[in-house]
Protein backbone atom coordinates (compact mmCIF):
# COMPACT_ATOMS: atom_id res chain seq x y z
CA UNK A 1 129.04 135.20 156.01
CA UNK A 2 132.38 136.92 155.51
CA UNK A 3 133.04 140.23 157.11
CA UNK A 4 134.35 143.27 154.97
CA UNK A 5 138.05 142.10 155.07
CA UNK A 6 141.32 141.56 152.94
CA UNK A 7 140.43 137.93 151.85
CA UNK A 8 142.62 134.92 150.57
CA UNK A 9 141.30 133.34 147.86
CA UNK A 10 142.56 129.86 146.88
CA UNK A 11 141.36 129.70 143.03
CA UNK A 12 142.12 127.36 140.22
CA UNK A 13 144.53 125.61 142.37
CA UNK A 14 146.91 129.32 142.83
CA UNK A 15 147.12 131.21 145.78
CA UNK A 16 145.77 134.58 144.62
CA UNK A 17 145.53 136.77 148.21
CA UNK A 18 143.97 140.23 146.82
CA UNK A 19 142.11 142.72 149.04
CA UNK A 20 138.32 142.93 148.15
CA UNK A 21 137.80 145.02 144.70
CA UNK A 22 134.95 146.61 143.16
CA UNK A 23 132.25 149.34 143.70
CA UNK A 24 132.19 148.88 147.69
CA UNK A 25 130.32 152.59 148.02
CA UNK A 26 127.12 151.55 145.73
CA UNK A 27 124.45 151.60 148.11
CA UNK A 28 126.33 153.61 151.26
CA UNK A 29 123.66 156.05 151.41
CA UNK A 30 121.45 153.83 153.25
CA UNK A 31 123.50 151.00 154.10
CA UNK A 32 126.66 151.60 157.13
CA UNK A 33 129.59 150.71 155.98
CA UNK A 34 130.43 148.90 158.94
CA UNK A 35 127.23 146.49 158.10
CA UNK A 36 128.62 145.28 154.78
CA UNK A 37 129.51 141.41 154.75
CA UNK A 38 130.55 139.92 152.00
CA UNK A 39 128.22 136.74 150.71
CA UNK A 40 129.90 133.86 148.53
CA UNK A 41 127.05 132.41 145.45
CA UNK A 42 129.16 129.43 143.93
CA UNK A 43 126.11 127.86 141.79
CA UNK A 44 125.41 130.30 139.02
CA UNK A 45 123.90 128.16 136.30
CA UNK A 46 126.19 127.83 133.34
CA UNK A 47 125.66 125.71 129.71
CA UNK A 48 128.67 124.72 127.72
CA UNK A 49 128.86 123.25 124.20
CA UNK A 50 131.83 122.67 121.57
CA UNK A 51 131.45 124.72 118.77
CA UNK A 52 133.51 124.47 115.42
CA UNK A 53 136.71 127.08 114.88
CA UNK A 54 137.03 128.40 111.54
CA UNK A 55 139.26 125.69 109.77
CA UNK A 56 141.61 127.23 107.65
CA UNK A 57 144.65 129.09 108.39
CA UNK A 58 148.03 130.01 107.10
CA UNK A 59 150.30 127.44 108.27
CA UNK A 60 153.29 128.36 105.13
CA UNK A 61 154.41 131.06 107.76
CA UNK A 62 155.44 129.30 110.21
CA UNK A 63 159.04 128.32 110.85
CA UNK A 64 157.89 124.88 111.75
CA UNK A 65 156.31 121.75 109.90
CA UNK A 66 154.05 119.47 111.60
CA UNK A 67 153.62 115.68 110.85
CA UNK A 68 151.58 113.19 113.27
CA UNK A 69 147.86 112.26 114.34
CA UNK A 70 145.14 112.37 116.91
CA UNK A 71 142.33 109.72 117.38
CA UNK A 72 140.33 109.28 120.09
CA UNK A 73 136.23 108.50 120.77
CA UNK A 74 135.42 111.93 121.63
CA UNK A 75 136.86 114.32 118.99
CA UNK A 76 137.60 111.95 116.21
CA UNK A 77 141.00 112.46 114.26
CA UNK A 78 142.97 114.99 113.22
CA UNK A 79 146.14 114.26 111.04
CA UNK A 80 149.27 116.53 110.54
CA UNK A 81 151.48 116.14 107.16
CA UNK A 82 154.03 118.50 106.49
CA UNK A 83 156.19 119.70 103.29
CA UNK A 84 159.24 121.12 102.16
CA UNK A 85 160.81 122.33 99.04
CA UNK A 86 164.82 122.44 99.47
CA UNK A 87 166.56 125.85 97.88
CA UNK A 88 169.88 125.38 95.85
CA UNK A 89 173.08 126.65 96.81
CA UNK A 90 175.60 127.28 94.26
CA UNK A 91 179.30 125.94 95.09
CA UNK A 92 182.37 124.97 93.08
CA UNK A 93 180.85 121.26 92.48
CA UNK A 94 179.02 122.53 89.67
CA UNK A 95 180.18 121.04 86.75
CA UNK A 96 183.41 120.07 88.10
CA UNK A 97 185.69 116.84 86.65
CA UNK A 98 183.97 114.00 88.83
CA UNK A 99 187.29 112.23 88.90
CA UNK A 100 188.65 115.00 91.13
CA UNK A 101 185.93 114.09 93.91
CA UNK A 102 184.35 111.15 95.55
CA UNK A 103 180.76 110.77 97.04
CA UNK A 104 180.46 109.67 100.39
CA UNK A 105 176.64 110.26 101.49
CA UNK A 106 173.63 112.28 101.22
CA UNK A 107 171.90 113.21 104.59
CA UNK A 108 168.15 114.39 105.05
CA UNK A 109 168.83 116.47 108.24
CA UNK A 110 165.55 117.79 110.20
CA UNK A 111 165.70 120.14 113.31
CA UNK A 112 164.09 119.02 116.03
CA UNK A 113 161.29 121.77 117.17
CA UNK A 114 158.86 119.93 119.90
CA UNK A 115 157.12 116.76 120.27
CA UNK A 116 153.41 116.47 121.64
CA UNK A 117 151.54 113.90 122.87
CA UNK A 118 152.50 109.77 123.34
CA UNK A 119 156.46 110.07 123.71
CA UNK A 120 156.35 106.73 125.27
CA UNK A 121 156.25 104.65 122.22
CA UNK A 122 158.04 104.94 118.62
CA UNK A 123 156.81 106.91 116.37
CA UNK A 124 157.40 106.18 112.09
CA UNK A 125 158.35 109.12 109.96
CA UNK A 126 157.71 108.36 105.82
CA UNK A 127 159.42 110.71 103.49
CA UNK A 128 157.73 110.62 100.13
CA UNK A 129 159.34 112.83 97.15
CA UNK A 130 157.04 115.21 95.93
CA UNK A 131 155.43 115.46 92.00
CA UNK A 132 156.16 119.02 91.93
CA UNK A 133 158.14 121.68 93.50
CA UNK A 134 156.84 123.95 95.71
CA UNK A 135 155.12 127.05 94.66
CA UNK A 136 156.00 130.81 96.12
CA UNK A 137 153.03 130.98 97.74
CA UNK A 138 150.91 131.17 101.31
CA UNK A 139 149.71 127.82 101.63
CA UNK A 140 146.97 126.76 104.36
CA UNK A 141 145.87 123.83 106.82
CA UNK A 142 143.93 122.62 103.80
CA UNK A 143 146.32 122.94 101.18
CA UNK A 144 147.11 119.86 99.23
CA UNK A 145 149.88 119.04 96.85
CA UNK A 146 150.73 115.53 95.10
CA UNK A 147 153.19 112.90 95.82
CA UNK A 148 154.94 109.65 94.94
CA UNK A 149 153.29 106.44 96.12
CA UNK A 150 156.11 105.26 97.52
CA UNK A 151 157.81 106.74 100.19
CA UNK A 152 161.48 107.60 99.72
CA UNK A 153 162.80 106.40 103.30
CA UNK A 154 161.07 105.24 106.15
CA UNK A 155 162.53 105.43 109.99
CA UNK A 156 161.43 104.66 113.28
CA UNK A 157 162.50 107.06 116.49
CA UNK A 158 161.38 108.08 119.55
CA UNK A 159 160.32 111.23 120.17
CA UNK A 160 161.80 113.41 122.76
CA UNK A 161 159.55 116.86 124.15
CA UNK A 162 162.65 118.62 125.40
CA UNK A 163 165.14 117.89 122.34
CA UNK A 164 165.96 121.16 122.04
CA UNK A 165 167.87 121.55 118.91
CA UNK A 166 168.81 118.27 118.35
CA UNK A 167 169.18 117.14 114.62
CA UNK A 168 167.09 113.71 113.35
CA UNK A 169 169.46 112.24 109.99
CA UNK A 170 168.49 110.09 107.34
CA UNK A 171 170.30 108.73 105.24
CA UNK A 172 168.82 108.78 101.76
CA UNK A 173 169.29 105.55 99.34
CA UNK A 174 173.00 105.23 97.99
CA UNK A 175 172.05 105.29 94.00
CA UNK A 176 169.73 108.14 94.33
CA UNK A 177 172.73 109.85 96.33
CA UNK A 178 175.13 108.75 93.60
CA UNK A 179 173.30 110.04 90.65
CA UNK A 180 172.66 113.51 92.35
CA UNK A 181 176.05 113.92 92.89
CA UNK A 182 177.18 113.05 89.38
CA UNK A 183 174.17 115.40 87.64
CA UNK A 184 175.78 118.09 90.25
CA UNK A 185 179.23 117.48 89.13
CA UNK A 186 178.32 116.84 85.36
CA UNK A 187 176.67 119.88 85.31
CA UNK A 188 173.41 119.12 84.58
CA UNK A 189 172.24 120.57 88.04
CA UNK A 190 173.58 124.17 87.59
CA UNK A 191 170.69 126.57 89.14
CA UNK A 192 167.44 126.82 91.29
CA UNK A 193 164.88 125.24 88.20
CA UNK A 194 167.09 122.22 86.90
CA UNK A 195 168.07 121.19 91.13
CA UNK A 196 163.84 121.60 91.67
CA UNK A 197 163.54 119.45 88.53
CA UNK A 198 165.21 116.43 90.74
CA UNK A 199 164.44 117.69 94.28
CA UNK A 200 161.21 118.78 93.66
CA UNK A 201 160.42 118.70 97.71
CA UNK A 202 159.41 115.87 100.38
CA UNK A 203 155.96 115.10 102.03
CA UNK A 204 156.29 113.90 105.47
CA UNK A 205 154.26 111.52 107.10
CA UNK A 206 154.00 109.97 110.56
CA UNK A 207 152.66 105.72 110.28
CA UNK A 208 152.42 105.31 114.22
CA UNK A 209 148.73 104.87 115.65
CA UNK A 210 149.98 106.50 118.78
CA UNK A 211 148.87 109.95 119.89
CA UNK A 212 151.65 112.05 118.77
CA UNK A 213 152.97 114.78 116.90
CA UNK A 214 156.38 116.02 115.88
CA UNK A 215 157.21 119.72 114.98
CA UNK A 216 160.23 119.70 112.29
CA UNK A 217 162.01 123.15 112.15
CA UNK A 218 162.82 124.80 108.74
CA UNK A 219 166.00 127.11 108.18
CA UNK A 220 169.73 126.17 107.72
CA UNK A 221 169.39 123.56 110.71
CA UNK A 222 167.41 121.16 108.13
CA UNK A 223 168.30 120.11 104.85
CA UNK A 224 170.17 118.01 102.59
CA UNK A 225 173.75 117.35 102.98
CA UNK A 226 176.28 115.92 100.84
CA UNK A 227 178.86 114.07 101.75
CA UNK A 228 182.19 113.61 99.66
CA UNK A 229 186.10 113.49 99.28
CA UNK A 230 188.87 114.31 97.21
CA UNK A 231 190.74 111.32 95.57
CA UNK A 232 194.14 113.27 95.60
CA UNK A 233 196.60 112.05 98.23
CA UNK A 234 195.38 114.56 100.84
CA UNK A 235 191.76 112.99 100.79
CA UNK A 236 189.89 116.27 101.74
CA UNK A 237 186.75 115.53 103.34
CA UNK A 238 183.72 118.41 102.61
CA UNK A 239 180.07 119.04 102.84
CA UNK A 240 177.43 120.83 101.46
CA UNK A 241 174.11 121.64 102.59
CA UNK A 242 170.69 122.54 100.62
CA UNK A 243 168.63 123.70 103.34
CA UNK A 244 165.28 123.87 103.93
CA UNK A 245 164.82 127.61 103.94
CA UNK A 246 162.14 128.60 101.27
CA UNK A 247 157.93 127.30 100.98
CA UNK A 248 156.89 124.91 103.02
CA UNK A 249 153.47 124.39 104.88
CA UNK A 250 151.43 121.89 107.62
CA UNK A 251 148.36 119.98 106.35
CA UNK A 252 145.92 119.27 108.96
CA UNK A 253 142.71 117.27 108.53
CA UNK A 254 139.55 116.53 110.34
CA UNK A 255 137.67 113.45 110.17
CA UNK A 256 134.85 113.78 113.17
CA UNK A 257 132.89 111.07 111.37
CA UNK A 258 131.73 108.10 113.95
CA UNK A 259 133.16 110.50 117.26
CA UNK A 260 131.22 112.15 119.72
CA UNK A 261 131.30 115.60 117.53
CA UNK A 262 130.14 114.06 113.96
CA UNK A 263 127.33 116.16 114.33
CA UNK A 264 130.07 119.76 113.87
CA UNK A 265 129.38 119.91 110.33
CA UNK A 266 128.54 123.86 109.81
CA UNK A 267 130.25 126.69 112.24
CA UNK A 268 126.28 126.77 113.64
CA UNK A 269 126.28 123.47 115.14
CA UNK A 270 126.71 123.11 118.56
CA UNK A 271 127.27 120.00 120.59
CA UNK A 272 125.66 120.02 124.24
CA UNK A 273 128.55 119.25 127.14
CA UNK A 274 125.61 116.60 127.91
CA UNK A 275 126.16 114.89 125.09
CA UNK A 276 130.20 114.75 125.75
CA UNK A 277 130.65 113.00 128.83
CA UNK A 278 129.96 116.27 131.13
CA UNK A 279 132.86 117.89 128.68
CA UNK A 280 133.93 120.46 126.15
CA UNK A 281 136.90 120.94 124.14
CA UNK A 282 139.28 123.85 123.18
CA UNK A 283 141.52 122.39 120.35
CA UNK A 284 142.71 125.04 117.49
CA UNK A 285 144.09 122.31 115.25
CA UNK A 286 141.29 120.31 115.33
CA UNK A 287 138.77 123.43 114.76
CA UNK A 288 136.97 122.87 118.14
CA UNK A 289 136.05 125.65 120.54
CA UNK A 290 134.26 125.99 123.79
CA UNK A 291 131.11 127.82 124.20
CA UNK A 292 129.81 128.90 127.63
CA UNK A 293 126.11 130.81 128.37
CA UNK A 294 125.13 132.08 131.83
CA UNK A 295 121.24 131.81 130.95
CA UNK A 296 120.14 132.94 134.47
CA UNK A 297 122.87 135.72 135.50
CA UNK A 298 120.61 138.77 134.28
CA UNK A 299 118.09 137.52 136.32
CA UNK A 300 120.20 136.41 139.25
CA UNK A 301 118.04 135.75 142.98
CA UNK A 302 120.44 138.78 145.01
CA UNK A 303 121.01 138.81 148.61
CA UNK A 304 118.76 140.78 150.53
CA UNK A 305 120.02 144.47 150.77
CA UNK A 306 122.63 143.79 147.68
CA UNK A 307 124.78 146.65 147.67
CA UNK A 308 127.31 145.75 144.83
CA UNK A 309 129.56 143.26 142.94
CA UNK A 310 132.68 142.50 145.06
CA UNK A 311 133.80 139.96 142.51
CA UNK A 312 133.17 137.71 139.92
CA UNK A 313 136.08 134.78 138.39
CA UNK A 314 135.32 132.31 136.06
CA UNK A 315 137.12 129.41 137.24
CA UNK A 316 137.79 126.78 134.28
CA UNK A 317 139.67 123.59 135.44
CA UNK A 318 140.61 121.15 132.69
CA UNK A 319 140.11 117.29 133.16
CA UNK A 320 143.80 116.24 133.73
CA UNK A 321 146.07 113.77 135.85
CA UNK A 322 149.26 114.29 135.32
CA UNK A 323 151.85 116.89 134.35
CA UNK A 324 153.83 114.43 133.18
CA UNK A 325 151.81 113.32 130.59
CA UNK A 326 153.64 115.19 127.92
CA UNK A 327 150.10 116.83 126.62
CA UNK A 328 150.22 120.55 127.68
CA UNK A 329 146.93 122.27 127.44
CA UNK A 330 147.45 125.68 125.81
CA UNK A 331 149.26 128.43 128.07
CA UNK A 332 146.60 131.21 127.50
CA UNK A 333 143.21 130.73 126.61
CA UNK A 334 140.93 133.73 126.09
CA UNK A 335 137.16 134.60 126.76
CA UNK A 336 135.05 136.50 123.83
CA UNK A 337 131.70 137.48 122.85
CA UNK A 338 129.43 135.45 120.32
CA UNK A 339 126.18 135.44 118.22
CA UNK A 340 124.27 132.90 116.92
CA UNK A 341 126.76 132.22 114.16
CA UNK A 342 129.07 130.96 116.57
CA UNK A 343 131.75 134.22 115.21
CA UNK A 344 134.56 135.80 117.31
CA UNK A 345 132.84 139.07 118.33
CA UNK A 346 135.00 141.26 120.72
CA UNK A 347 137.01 140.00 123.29
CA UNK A 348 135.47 140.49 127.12
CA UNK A 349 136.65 142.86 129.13
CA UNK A 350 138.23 141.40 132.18
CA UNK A 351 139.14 143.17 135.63
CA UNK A 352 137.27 145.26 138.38
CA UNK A 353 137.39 147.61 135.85
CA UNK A 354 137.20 146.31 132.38
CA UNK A 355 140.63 147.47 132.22
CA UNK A 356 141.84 144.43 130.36
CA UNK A 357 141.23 141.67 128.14
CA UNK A 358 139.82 138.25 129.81
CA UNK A 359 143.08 136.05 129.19
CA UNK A 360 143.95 134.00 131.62
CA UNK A 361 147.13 131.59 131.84
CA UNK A 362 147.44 128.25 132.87
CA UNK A 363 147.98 127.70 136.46
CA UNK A 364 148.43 124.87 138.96
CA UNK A 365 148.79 124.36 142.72
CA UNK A 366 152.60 123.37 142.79
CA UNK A 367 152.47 122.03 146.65
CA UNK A 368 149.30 119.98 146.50
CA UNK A 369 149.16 116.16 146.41
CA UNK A 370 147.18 115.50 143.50
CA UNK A 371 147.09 117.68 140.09
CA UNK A 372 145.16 121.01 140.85
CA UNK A 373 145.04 123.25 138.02
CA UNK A 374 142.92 125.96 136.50
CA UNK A 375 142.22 129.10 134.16
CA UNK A 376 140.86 131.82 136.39
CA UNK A 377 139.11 134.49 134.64
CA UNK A 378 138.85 138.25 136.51
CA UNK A 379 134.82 138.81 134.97
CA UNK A 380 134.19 141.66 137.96
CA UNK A 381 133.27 144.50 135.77
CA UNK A 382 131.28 142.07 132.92
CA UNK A 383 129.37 140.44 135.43
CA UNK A 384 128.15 143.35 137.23
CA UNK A 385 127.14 145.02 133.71
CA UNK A 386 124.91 141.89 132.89
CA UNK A 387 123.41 142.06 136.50
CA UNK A 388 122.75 145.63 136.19
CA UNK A 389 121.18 145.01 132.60
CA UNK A 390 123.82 147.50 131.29
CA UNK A 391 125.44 145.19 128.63
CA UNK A 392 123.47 141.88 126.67
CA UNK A 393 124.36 138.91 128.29
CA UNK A 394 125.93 137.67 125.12
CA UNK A 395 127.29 133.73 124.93
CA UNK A 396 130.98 133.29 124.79
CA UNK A 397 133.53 131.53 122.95
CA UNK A 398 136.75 130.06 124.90
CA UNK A 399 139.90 129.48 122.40
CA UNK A 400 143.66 130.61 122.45
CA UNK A 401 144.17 134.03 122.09
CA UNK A 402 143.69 135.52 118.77
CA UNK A 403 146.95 136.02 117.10
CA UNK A 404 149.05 133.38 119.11
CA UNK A 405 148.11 130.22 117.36
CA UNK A 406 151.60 128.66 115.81
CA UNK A 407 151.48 125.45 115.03
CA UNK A 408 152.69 124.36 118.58
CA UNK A 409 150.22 125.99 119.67
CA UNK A 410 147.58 124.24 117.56
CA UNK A 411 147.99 120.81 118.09
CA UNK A 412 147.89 121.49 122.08
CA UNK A 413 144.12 120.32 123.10
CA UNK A 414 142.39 120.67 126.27
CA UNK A 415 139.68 118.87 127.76
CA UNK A 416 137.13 121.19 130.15
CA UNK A 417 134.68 119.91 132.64
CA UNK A 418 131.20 121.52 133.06
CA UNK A 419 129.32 122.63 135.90
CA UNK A 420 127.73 119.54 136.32
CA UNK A 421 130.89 117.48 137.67
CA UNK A 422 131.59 116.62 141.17
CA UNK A 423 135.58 117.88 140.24
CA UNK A 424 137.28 119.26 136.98
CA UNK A 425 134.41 121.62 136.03
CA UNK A 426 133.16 125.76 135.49
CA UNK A 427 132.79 128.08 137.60
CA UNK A 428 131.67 131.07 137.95
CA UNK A 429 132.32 131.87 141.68
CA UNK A 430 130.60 135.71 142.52
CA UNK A 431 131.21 137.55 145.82
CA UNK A 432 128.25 139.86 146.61
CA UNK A 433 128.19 142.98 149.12
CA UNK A 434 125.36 143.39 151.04
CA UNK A 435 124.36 144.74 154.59
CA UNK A 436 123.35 142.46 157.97
């Protein structure tokens, strides 16, 4: 038993010392105050599932464009494609006397945004010309829009995670280069239509098996670039870039066929953490969620003389190795109420107090030996609702936070144990008050 005192709490693999919370006067009248002990119930029965996320989303807002893939036993594969258009500038090459200048190059130039996943081994980027330019529209995950056959330029690089701004080039095919350059001088490329008419926009596609992804930035930092030279004595060296500034979107697609979850077809299905090696999975990008039910906890066996709630976390620990792996698991997750239909309800109200939402950020024990991490969830006020029958003891739905979901954010997956694992799993960890 614990006596009524300012406890330290080692939880999710953080050092969280708090000072007991909650209702400590429920039950006073007839209970001394200097009889309360505090009595820790660590085996609340939970059920867990993955669950489908609503797959479609805007992904044309974003600054970024995302091109890789994900296969693995469990979750089956997703794959990332992204596409440009490229916006005309006007400059004083249009229509000028070719003789006057010389072409050097034309450079695709790509931002470098983030890299996810395998960074280990090479990863091949195909650029395909697109059919058609780009609409001015919002395009979505499942958007779709036709290109060649044959991919433009194909090059092999390694990814780096922390690349910062660092610019990928590729150099596109010297006669296609050449005969831009001479419509652009010859004036036959003189505004926004006739330059879509031969840069109608680029599909990008990753080749690699490996578990990777790539996030491209958008803006003046990508682009094409020309290249070229005056021929007078002088030999003026200039460039000119058509950046990447205007529509663009992500494709994502999920093939669960032959994987663990081929039985998510409909957003009602629901895939026992039994039937997942012990495990559930939170995965925007890949339209998986996690859904957890306490079954038992309106009906929970209370210590004799229960005089309150002290506190209640749900402690979440993903199944993970390494920090080094390159494979961040999202940096917030978030706890809400569900139905039947497996729909985002309202969030939960986290705290003593219900004071604020149940988001909880990723956390790990930066001293310990081996990888100890966690998402701790403050459920005091919640819990003690469902134990007093005050609220319905509704399932819930564990995802990203609404509203936060970029495509960085997508692609990062997490895998979550369940309450039947010896380490990695849920829990919900209540601290009752009671007398002697």
């Amino acid at each position: 038993m614990y006596k009524l005192s300012c406890i330290g709490l080692l939880l999710s693999g953080a050092l969280l010392a708090a000072c007991q919370s909650g209702d400590l006067d429920v039950g006073q009248a007839v209970i001394s105050p200097f009889e309360l002990q505090i009595q820790p119930i660590d085996s609340v029965t939970i059920q867990t599932a993955t669950v489908l996320e609503p797959d479609t989303f805007v992904t044309s807002s974003d600054e970024n464009i995302l091109v890789g893939q994900w296969t693995d036993a469990q979750t089956g594969r997703l794959l990332a494609r992204g596409f440009t258009s490229v916006d005309y500038v006007a400059s004083e090459l249009a229509g000028t006397t070719p003789t006057g200048l010389r072409l050097d190059s034309l450079v695709l130039e790509l931002g470098y945004a983030f890299a996810y996943g395998d960074t280990a081994t090479s990863f091949d980027l195909a650029v395909y010309p697109l059919r058609e330019p780009l609409a001015s529209s919002v395009y979505y995950n499942s958007s779709s829009v036709g290109y060649a056959a044959t991919p433009l330029l194909q090059k092999t690089i390694l990814l780096r995670p922390n690349s910062g701004t660092q610019q990928l080039r590729l150099r596109l095919p010297d006669a296609l280069a050449q005969s831009f350059f001479d419509k652009l001088t010859g004036g036959a490329i003189r505004d926004a239509t006739t330059f879509g008419e031969f840069w109608p926009g680029f599909a990008f596609t990753g080749q690699s098996a490996a578990n990777s992804f790539v996030g491209f930035t958008t803006g003046t930092v990508s682009g094409l670039r020309l290249y070229y030279h005056a021929t007078d004595i002088n030999r003026t060296a200039s460039s000119l870039q058509f950046p990447i500034t205007a529509a663009h979107f992500s494709q994502l697609l999920n093939q669960r066929s032959g994987s663990a979850l081929q039985a998510l077809q409909n957003r009602t299905d629901i895939v026992s953490s039994t039937q997942t090696n012990a495990s559930t999975y939170v995965a925007v990008g890949a339209a998986l969620r996690t859904r957890i039910e306490f079954p038992y906890l309106g009906t929970l066996d209370k210590p004799e003389q229960f005089a309150g709630l002290n506190s209640a976390m749900l402690v979440v620990e993903p199944i993970r190795r390494d920090l080094r792996d390159n494979m961040p698991p999202p940096a917030q997750l978030a706890l809400y109420q569900t139905n039947s239909q497996n729909e985002l309800l309202s969030i939960v109200a986290g705290g003593s107090a219900g004071e604020t939402p149940a988001v909880a950020s990723y956390a790990y024990d930066p001293t310990a030996l081996e990888l100890v991490d966690a998402y701790s969830f403050d459920l005091t006020q919640y819990v003690n609702q469902i134990i007093r029958h005050e609220t319905t003891n509704r399932p819930l739905l564990l995802t990203v936070p609404a509203g936060s979901a970029d495509l960085q954010t997508l692609v990062r997956r997490i895998t979550l144990g369940n309450g039947q694992r010896t380490t990695d799993r849920i829990r919900l960890r209540l601290f009752m008050t009671s007398g002697t």
